[in-house]
Protein backbone atom coordinates (compact mmCIF):
# COMPACT_ATOMS: atom_id res chain seq x y z
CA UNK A 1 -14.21 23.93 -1.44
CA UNK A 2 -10.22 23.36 -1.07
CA UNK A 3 -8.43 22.63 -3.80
CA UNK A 4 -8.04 18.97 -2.55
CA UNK A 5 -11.31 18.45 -2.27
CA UNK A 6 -11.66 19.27 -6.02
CA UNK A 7 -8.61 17.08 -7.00
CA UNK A 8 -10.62 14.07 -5.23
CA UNK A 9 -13.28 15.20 -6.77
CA UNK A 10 -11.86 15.29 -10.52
CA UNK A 11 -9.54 12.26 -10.10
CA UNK A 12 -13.16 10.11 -8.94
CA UNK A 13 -15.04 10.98 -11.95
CA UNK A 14 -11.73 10.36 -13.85
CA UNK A 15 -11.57 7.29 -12.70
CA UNK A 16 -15.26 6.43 -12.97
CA UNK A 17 -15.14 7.87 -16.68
CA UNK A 18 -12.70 5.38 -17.12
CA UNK A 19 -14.33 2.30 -15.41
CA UNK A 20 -17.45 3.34 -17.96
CA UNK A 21 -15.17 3.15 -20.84
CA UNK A 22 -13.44 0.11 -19.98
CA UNK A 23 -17.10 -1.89 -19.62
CA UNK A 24 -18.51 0.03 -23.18
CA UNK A 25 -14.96 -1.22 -25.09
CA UNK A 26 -15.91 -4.77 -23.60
CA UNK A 27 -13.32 -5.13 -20.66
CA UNK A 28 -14.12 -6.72 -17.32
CA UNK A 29 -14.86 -3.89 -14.78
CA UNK A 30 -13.41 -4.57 -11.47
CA UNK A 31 -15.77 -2.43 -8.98
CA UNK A 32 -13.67 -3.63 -5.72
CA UNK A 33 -11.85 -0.09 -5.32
CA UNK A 34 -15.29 1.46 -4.58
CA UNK A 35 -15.86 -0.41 -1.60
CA UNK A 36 -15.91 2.27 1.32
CA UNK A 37 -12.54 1.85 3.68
CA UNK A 38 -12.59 -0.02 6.87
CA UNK A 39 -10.15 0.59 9.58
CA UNK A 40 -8.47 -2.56 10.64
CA UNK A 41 -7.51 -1.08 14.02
CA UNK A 42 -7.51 -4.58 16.33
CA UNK A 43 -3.78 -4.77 16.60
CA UNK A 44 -1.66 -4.60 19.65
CA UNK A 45 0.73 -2.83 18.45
CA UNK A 46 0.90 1.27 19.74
CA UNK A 47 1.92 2.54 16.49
CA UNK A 48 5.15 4.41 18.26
CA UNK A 49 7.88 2.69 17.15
CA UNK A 50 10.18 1.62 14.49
CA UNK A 51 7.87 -0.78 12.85
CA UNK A 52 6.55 -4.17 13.35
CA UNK A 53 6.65 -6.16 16.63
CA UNK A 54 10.08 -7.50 16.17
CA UNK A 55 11.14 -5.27 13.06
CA UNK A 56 13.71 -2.65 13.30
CA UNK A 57 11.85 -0.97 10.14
CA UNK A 58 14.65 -2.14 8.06
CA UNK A 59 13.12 -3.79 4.92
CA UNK A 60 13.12 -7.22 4.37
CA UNK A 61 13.87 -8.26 8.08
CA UNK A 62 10.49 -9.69 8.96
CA UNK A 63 11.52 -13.42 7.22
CA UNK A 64 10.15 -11.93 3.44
CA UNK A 65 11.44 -14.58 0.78
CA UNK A 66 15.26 -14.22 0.65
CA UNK A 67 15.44 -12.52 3.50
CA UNK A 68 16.51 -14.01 7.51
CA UNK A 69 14.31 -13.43 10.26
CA UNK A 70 11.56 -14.83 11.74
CA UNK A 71 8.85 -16.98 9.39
CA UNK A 72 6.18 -14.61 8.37
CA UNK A 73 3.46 -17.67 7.68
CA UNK A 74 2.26 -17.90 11.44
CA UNK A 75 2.73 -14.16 12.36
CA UNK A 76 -0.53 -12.08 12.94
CA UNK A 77 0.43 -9.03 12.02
CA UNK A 78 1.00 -10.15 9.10
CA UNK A 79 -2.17 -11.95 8.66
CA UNK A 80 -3.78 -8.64 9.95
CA UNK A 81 -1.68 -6.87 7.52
CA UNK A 82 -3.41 -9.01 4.41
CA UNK A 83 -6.91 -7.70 6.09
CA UNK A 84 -6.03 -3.94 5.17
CA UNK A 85 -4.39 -4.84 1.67
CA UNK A 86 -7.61 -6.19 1.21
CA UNK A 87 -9.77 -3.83 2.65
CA UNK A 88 -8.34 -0.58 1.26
CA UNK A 89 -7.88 -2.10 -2.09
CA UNK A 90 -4.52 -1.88 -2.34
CA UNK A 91 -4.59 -4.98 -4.53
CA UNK A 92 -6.61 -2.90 -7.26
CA UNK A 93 -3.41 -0.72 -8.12
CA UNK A 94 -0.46 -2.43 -6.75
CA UNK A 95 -1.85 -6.33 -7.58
CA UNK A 96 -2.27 -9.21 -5.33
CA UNK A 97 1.42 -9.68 -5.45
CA UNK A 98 2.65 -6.74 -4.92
CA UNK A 99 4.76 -6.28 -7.60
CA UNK A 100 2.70 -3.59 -9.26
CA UNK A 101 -0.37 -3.09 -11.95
CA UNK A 102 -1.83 0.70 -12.26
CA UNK A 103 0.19 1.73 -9.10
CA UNK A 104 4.05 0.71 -8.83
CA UNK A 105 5.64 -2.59 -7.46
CA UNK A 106 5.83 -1.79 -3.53
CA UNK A 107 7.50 -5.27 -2.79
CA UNK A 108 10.87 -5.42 -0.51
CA UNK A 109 13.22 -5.00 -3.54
CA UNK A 110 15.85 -2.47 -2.97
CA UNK A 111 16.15 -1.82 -6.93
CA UNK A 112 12.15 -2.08 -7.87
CA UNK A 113 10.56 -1.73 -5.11
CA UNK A 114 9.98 0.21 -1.10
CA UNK A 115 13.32 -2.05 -0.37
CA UNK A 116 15.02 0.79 1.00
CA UNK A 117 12.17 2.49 3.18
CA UNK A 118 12.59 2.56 6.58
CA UNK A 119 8.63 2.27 8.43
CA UNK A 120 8.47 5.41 9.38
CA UNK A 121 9.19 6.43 5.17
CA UNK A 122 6.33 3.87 5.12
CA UNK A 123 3.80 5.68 7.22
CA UNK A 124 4.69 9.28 5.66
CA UNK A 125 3.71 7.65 2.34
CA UNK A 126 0.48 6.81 3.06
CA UNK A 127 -0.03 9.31 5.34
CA UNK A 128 0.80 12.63 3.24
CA UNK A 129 1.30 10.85 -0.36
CA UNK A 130 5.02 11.88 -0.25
CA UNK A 131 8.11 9.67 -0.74
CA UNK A 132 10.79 9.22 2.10
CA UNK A 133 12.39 12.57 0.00
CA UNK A 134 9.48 14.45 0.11
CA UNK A 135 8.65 14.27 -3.11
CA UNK A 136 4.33 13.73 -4.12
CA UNK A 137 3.70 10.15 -5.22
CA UNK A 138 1.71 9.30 -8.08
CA UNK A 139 -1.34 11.78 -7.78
CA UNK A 140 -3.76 9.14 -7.57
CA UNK A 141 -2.02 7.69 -4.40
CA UNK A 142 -4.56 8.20 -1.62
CA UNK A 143 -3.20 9.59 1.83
CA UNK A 144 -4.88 7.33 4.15
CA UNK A 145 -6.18 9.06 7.72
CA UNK A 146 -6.22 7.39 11.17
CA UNK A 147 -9.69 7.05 10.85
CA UNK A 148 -9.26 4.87 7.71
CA UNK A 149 -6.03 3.46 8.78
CA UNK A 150 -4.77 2.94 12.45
CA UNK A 151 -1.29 3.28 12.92
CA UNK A 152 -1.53 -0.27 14.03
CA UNK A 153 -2.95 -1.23 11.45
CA UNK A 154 -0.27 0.42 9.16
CA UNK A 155 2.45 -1.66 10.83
CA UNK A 156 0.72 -4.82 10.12
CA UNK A 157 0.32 -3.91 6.42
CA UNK A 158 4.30 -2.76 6.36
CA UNK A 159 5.02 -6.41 8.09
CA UNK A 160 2.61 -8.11 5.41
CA UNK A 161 4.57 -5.88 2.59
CA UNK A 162 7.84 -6.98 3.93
CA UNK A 163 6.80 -11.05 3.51
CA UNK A 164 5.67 -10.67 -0.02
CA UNK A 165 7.65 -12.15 -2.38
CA UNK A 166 10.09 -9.89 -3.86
CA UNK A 167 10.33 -8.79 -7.41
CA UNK A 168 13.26 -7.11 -8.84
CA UNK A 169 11.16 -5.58 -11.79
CA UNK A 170 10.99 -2.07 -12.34
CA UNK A 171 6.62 -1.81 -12.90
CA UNK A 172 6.16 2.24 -12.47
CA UNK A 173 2.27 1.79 -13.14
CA UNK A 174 0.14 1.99 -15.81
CA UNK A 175 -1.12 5.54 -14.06
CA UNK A 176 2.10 6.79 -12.50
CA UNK A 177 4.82 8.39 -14.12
């Protein structure tokens, strides 16, 4: 066995150790980030680009809150975006918002947030775990495959990121240093 395999390994019954110990102290156990992954890959878009039908992989220029461009209510990318937030339980570390729980705020602010991530930063993150410096993310930041998420799919979550409401607070994580 590689040595990632055992990290997967160790950081699963980690987190199952602590999912046991949260339900024995009395807590509410959510079991959502178990579900298996699902690859949303239905978009049109080829994945070869700079982002986004429309998006220049700047942040923010989609029509996110506070931002000008075009509305982000009626697009479907970003409706197909929400899909794979949901699917891949993004919501269990980062929130429903966005803004950041166990995992760190990944909303459009420059200061708090991915802000200044261009797509392709974007893709590398969830592709190799690594910020747009190179750098590892948190080490229970899962690299997602093309198998679990198309790189379709991963510019309809970016354009679904980029019309969250953004939120200037610095949130780290609870798990991430």
């Amino acid at each position: 066995m590689n040595m990632t395999t055992n990290m997967t390994k160790l950081l699963s019954a980690t987190a199952l150790l602590g999912i046991l110990l949260e339900a024995g102290c009395g807590g509410t156990v959510d079991l959502s980030p178990l579900k298996p992954k699902i690859d949303q890959s239905s978009s049109s878009n080829d994945g070869g680009g700079a982002g986004p039908s429309g998006s220049s992989g700047a942040p923010g220029t989609s029509g996110a809150p506070g931002t000008s461009g075009a509305p982000c209510a009626n697009s479907t990318s970003v409706a197909k975006g929400a899909a794979v937030y949901t699917s891949q339980t993004c919501d269990s570390c980062h929130g429903a918002d966005a803004h950041g729980a166990q995992g760190p705020n990944i909303t459009m602010s420059r200061t708090a947030g991915i802000g200044n991530w261009t797509y392709q930063d974007f893709r590398k993150a969830l592709r190799a775990s690594v910020r747009p410096d190179g750098t590892p993310l948190c080490v229970l930041m899962s690299s997602f495959s093309p198998s679990e998420i198309s790189d379709a799919s991963m510019q309809d979550l970016y354009a679904y990121l980029q019309c969250k409401p953004i939120d200037d607070t610095v949130n780290r994580g609870t798990y991430c240093p």
